[in-house]
C-alpha atoms as a PDB file:
ATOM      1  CA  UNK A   1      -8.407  -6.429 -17.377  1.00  0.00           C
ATOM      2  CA  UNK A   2      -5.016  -7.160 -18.950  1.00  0.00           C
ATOM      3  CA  UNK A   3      -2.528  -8.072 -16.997  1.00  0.00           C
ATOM      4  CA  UNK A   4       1.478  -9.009 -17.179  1.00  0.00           C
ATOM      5  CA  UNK A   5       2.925 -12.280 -15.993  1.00  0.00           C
ATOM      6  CA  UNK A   6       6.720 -12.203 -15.591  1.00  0.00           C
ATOM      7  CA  UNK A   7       9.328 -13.932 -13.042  1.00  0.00           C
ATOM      8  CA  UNK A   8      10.631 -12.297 -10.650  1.00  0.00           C
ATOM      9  CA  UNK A   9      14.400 -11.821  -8.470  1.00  0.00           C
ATOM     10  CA  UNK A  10      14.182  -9.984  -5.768  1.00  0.00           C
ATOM     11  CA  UNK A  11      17.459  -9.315  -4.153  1.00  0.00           C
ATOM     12  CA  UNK A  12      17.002  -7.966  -0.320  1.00  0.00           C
ATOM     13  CA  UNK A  13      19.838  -6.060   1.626  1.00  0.00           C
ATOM     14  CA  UNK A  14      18.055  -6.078   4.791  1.00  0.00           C
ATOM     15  CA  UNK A  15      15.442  -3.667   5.462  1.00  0.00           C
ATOM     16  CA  UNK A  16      17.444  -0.676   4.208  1.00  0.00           C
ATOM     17  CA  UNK A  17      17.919  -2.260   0.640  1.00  0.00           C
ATOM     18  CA  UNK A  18      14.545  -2.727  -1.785  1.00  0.00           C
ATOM     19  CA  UNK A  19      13.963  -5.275  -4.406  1.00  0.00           C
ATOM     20  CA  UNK A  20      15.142  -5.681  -7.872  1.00  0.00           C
ATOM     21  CA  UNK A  21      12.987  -7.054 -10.776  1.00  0.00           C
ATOM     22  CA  UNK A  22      14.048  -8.959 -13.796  1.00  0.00           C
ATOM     23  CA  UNK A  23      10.573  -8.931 -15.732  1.00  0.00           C
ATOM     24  CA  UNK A  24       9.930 -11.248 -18.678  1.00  0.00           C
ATOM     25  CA  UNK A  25       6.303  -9.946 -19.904  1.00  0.00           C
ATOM     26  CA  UNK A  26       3.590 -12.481 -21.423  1.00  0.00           C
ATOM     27  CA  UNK A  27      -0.021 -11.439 -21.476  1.00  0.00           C
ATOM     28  CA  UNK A  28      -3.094 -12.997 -19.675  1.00  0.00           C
ATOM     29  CA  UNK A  29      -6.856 -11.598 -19.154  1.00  0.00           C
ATOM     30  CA  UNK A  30      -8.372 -11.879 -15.735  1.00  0.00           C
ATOM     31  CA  UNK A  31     -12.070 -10.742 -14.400  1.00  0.00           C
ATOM     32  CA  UNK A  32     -12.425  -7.010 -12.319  1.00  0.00           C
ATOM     33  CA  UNK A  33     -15.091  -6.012  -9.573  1.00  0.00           C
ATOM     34  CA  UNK A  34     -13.681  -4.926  -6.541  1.00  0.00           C
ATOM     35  CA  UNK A  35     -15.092  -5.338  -2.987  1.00  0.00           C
ATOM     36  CA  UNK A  36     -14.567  -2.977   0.409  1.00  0.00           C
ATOM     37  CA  UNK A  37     -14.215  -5.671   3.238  1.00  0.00           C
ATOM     38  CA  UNK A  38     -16.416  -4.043   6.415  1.00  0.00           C
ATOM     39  CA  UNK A  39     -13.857  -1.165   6.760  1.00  0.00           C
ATOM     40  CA  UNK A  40     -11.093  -2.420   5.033  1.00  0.00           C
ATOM     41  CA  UNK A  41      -9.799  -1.917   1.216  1.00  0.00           C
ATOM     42  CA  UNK A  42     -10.478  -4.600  -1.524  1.00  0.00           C
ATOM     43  CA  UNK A  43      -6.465  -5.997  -0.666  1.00  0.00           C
ATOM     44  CA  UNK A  44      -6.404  -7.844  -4.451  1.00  0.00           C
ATOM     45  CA  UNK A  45      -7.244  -4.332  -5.856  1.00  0.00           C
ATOM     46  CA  UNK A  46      -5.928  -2.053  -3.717  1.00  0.00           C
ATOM     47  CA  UNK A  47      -2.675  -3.976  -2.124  1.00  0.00           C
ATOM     48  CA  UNK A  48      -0.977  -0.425  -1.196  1.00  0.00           C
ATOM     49  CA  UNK A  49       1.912   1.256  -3.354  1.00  0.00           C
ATOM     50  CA  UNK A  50       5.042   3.403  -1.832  1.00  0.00           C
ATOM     51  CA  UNK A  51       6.680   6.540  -3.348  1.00  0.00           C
ATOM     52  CA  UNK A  52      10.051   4.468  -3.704  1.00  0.00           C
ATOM     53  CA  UNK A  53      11.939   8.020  -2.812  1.00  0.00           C
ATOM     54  CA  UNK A  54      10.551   7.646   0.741  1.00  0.00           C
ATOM     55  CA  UNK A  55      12.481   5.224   2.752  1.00  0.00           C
ATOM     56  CA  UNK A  56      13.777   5.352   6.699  1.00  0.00           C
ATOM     57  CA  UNK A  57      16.654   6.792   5.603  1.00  0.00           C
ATOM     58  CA  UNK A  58      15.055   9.898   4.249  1.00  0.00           C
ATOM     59  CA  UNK A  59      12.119  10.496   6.100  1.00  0.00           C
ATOM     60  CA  UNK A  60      14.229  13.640   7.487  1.00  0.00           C
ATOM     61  CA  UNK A  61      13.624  14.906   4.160  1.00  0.00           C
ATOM     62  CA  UNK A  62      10.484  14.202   3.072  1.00  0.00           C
ATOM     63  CA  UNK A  63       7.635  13.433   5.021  1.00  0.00           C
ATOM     64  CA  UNK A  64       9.184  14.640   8.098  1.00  0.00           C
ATOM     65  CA  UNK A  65       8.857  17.893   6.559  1.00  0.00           C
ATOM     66  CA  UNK A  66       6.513  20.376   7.332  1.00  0.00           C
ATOM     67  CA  UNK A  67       4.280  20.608   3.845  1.00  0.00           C
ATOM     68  CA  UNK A  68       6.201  18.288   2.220  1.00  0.00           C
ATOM     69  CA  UNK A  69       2.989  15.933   0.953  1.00  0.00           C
ATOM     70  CA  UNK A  70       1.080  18.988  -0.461  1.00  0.00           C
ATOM     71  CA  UNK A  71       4.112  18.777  -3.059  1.00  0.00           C
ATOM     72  CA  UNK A  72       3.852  14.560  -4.304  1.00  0.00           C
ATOM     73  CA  UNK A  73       0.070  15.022  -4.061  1.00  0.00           C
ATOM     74  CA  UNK A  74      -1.443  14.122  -7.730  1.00  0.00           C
ATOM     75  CA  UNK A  75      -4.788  12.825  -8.061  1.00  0.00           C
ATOM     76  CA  UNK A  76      -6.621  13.488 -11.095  1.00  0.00           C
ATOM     77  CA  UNK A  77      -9.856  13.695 -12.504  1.00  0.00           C
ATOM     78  CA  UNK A  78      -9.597  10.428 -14.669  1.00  0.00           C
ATOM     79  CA  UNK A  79      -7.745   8.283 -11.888  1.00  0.00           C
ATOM     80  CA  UNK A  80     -10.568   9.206  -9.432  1.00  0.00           C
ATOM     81  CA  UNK A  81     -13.415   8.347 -12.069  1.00  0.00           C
ATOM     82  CA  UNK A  82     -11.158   4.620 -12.587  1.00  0.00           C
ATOM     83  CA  UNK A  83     -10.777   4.506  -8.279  1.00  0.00           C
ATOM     84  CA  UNK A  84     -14.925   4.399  -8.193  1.00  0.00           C
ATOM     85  CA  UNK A  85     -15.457   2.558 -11.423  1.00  0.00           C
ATOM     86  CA  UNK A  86     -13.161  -0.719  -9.930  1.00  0.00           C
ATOM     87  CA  UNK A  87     -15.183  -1.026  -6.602  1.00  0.00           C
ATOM     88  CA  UNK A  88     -18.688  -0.233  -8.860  1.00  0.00           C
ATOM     89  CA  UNK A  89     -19.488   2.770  -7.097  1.00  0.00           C
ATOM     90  CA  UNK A  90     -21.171   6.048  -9.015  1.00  0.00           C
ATOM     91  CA  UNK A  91     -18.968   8.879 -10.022  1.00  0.00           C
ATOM     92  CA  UNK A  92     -19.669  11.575  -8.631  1.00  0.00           C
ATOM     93  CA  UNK A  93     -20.569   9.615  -4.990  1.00  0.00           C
ATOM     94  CA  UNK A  94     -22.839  11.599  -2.650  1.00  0.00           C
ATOM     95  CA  UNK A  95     -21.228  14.155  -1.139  1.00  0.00           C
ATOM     96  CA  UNK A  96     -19.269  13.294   1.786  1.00  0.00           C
ATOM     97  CA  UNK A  97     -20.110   9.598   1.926  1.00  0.00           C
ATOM     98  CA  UNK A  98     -16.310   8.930   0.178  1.00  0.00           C
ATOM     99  CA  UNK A  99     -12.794   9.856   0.259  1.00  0.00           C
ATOM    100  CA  UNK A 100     -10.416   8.727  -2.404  1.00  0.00           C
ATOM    101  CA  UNK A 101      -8.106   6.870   0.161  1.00  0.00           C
ATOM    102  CA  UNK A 102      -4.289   6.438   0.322  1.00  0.00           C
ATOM    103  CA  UNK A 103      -4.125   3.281   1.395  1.00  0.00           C
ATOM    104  CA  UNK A 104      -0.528   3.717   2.718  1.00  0.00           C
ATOM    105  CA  UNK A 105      -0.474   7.521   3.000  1.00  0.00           C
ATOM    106  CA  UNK A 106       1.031  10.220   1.196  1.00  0.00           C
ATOM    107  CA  UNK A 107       2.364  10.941   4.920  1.00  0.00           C
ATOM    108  CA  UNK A 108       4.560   7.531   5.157  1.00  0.00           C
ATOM    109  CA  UNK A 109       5.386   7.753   1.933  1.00  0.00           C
ATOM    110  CA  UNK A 110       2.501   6.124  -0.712  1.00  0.00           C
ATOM    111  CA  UNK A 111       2.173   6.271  -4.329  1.00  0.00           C
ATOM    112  CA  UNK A 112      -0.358   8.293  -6.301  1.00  0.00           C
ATOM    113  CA  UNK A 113      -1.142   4.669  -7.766  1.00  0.00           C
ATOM    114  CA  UNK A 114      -4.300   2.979  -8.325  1.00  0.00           C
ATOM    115  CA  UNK A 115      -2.904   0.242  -6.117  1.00  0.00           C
ATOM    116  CA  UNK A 116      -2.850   2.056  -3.661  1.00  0.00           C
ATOM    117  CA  UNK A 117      -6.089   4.512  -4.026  1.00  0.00           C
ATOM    118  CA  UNK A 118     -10.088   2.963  -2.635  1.00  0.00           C
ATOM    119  CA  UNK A 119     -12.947   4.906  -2.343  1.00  0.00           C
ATOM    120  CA  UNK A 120     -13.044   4.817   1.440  1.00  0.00           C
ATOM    121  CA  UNK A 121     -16.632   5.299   3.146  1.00  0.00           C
ATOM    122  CA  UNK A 122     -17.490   7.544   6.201  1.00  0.00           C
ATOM    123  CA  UNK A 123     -19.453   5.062   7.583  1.00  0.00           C
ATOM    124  CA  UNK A 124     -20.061   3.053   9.501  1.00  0.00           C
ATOM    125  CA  UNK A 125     -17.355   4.046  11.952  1.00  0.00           C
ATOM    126  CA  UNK A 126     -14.655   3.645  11.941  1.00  0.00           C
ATOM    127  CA  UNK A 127     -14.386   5.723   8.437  1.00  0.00           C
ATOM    128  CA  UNK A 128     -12.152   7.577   6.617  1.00  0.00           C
ATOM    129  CA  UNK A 129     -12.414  10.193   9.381  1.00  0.00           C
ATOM    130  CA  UNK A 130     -10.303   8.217  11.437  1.00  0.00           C
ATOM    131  CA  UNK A 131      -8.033   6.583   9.285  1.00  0.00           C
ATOM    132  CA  UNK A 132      -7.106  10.433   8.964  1.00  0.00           C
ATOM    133  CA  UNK A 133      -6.019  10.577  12.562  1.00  0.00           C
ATOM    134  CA  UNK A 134      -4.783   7.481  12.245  1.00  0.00           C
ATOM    135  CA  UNK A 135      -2.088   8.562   9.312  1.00  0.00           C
ATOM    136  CA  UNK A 136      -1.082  11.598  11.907  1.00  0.00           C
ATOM    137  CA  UNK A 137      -0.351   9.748  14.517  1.00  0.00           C
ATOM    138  CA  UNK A 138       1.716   7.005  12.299  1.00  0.00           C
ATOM    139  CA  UNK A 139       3.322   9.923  10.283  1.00  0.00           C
ATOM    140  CA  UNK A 140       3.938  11.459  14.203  1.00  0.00           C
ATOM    141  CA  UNK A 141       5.680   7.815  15.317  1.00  0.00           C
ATOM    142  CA  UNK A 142       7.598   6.937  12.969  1.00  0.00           C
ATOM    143  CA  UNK A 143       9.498  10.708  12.816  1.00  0.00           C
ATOM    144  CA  UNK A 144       9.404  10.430  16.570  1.00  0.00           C
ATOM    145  CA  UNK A 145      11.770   6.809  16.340  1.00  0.00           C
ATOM    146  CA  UNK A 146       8.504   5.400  17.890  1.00  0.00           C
ATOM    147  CA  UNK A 147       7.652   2.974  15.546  1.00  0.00           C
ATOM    148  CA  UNK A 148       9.774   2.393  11.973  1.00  0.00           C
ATOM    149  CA  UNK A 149       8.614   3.528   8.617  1.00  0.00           C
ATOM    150  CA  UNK A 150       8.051  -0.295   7.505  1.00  0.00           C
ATOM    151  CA  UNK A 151       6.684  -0.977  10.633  1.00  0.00           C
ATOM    152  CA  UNK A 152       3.631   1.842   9.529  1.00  0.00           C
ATOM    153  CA  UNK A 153       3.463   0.604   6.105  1.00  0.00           C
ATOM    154  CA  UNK A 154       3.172  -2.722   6.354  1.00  0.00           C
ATOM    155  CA  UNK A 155       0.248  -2.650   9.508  1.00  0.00           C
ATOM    156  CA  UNK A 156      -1.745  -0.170   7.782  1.00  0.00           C
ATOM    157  CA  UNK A 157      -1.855  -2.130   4.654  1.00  0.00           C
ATOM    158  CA  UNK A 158      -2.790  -5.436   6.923  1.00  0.00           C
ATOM    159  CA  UNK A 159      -5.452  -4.448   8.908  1.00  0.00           C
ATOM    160  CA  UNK A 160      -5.555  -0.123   9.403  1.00  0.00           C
ATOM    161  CA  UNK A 161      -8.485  -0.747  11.828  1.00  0.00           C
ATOM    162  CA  UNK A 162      -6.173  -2.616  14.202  1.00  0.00           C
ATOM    163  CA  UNK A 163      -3.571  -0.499  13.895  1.00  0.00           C
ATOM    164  CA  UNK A 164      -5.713   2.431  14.738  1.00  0.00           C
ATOM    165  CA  UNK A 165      -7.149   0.653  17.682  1.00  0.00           C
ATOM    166  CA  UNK A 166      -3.345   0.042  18.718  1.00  0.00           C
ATOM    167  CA  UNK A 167      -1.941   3.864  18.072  1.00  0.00           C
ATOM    168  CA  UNK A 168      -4.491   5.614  18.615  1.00  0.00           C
ATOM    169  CA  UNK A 169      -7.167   4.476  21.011  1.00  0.00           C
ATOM    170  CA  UNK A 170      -4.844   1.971  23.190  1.00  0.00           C
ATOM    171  CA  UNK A 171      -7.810  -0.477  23.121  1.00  0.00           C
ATOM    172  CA  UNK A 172      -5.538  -3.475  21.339  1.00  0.00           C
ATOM    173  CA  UNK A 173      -2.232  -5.257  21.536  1.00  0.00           C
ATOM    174  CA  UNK A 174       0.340  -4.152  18.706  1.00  0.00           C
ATOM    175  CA  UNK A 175       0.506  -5.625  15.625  1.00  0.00           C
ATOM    176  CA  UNK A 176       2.599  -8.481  14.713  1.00  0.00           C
ATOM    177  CA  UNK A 177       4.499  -9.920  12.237  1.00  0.00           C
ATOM    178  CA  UNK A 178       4.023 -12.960  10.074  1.00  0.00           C
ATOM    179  CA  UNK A 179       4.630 -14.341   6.511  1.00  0.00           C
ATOM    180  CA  UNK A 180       5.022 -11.387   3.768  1.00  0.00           C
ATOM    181  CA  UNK A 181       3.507 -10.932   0.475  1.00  0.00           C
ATOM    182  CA  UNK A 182       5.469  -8.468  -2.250  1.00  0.00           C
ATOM    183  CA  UNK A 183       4.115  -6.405  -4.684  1.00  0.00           C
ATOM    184  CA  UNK A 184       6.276  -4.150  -7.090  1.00  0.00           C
ATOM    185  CA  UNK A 185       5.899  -1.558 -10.007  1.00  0.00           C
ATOM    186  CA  UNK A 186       8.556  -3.007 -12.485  1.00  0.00           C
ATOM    187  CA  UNK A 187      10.457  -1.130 -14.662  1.00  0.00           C
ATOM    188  CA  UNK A 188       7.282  -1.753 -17.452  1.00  0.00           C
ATOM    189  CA  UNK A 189       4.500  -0.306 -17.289  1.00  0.00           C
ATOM    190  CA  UNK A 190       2.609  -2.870 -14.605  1.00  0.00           C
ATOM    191  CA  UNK A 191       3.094  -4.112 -11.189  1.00  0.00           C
ATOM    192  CA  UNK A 192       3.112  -7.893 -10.159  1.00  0.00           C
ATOM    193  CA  UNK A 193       3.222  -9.721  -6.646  1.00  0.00           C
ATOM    194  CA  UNK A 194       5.911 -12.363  -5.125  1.00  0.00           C
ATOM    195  CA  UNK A 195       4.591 -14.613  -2.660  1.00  0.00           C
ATOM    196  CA  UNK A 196       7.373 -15.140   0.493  1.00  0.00           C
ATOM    197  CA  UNK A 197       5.969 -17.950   2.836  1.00  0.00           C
ATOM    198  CA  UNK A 198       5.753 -17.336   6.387  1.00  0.00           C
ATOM    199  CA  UNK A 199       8.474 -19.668   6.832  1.00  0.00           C
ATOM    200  CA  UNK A 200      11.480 -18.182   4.408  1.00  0.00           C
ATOM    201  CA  UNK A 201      10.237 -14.661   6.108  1.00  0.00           C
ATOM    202  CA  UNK A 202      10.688 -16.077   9.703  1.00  0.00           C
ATOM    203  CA  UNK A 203      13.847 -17.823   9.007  1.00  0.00           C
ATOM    204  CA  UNK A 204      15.483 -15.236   6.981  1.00  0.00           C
ATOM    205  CA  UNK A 205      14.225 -11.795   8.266  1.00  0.00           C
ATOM    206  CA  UNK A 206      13.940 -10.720   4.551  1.00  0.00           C
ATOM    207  CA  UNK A 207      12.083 -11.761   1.505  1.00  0.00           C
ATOM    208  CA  UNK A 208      13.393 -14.626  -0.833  1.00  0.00           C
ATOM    209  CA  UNK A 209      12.680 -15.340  -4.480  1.00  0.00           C
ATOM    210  CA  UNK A 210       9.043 -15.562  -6.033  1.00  0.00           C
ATOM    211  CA  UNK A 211       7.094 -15.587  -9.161  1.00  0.00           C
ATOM    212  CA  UNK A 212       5.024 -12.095 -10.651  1.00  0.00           C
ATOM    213  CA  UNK A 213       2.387 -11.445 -12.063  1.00  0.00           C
ATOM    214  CA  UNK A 214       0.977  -8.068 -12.582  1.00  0.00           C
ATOM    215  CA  UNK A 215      -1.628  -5.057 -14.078  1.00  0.00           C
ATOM    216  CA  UNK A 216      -0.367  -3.060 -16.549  1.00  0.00           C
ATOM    217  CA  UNK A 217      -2.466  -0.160 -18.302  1.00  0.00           C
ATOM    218  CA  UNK A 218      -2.090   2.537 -15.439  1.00  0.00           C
ATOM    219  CA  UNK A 219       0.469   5.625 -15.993  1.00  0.00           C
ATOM    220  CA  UNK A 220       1.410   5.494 -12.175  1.00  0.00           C
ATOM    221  CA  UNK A 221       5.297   5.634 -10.859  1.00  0.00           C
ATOM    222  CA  UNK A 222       7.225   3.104 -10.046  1.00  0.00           C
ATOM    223  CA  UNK A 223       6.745   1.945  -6.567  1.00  0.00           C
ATOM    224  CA  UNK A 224       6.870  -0.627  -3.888  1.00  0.00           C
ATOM    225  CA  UNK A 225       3.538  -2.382  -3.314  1.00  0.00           C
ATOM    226  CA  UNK A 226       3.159  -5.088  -0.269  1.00  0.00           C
ATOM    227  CA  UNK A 227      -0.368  -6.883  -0.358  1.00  0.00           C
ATOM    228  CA  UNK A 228      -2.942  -6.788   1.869  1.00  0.00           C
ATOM    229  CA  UNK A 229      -3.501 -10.069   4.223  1.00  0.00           C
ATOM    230  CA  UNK A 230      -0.763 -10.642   5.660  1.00  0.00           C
ATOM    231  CA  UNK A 231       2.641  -8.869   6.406  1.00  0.00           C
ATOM    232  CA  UNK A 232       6.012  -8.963   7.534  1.00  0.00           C
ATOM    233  CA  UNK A 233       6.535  -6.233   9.979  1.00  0.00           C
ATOM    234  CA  UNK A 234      10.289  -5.637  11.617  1.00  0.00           C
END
């Protein structure tokens, strides 16, 4: 798998504002096979992309609107085939033992990217039966002023399960918040992460500077990507 290496700036206005790259491409070969973990997505292949026109101060707009997903859905054919081919899984799967996930929703605003797409399994429970109600009642929060867009994002890209047992079944505390990791589609075509340690997060509220490295190849937007693991969550 090819992927890009560049630096990266990323230049925070608070939690309204989004990051700006300054990519310097050079070229470097890594190893694929992806893994699900129990219920949870492969976070190193599938870290979670947004739709960078969704942000809290336009969910009145678009996903708070009635239908409005049914118009940014795009999943084709070929990116499906690629979805099941990175987590070594037979195309066509047997019928109804996958869904070709969203990690972070089309309802709180996520990409069409491969980042952010895993072939998610209906069992063992909890499946992608219940993620589904779990993306209703996070799309229902956060237009409600319950919970905050990022808020959504960045628990359902940590840990969905415990989110779902938080939202939806009241059996767990709410998430947290700790250190943040950054991915983002650059202006190329590729995407790269920034590691922020827990301490720059804590101290400043807002991600700092990093280094990038990323996977080009894909013809996916540009996007916002935040890994898997761990998260910073306002």
């Amino acid at each position: 798998m090819t992927r890009l290496l560049f630096s990266l700036v990323l230049i925070w206005g608070g939690w309204g504002g989004w990051p700006v790259a300054v990519p310097t491409p050079t070229a470097t070969v890594s190893a694929a096979g992806c893994h699900v973990r129990g219920a949870l997505q492969d976070s190193t292949c599938t870290p979670g992309a947004y739709n960078p026109d969704v942000t809290q101060a336009t969910i009145g707009t678009t996903i708070c609107v009635s239908g409005w997903t049914s118009t940014v859905r795009s999943v084709p054919v070929r990116e499906r085939m690629a979805v099941f081919a990175e987590y070594a899984i037979a195309y066509p799967p047997p019928s109804s033992a996958y869904e070709i996930d969203h990690l972070v929703s089309l309802e709180l605003g996520g990409a069409n990217a491969l980042a952010n797409l895993w072939p998610e399994a209906a069992s063992p429970v909890p499946g992608f039966h219940q993620k589904d109600v779990l993306e209703s009642a996070a799309k229902r929060a956060v237009c409600s002023g319950r919970i905050t867009l990022d808020y959504a994002r960045h628990a359902i890209i940590t840990n969905w399960v415990g989110f779902y047992d938080w939202l939806v079944l009241g059996t767990a505390p709410r998430p947290g918040r700790s250190g943040a990791r950054v991915r983002m589609m650059g202006a190329i075509a590729g995407w790269g992460d920034c590691a922020i340690s827990p301490a720059v997060a804590a101290s400043t509220g807002s991600p700092g500077k990093g280094s990038q490295s990323g996977r080009g190849g894909s013809s996916v937007s540009q996007g916002i990507v935040i890994t898997a693991g761990t998260a910073f969550i306002p």
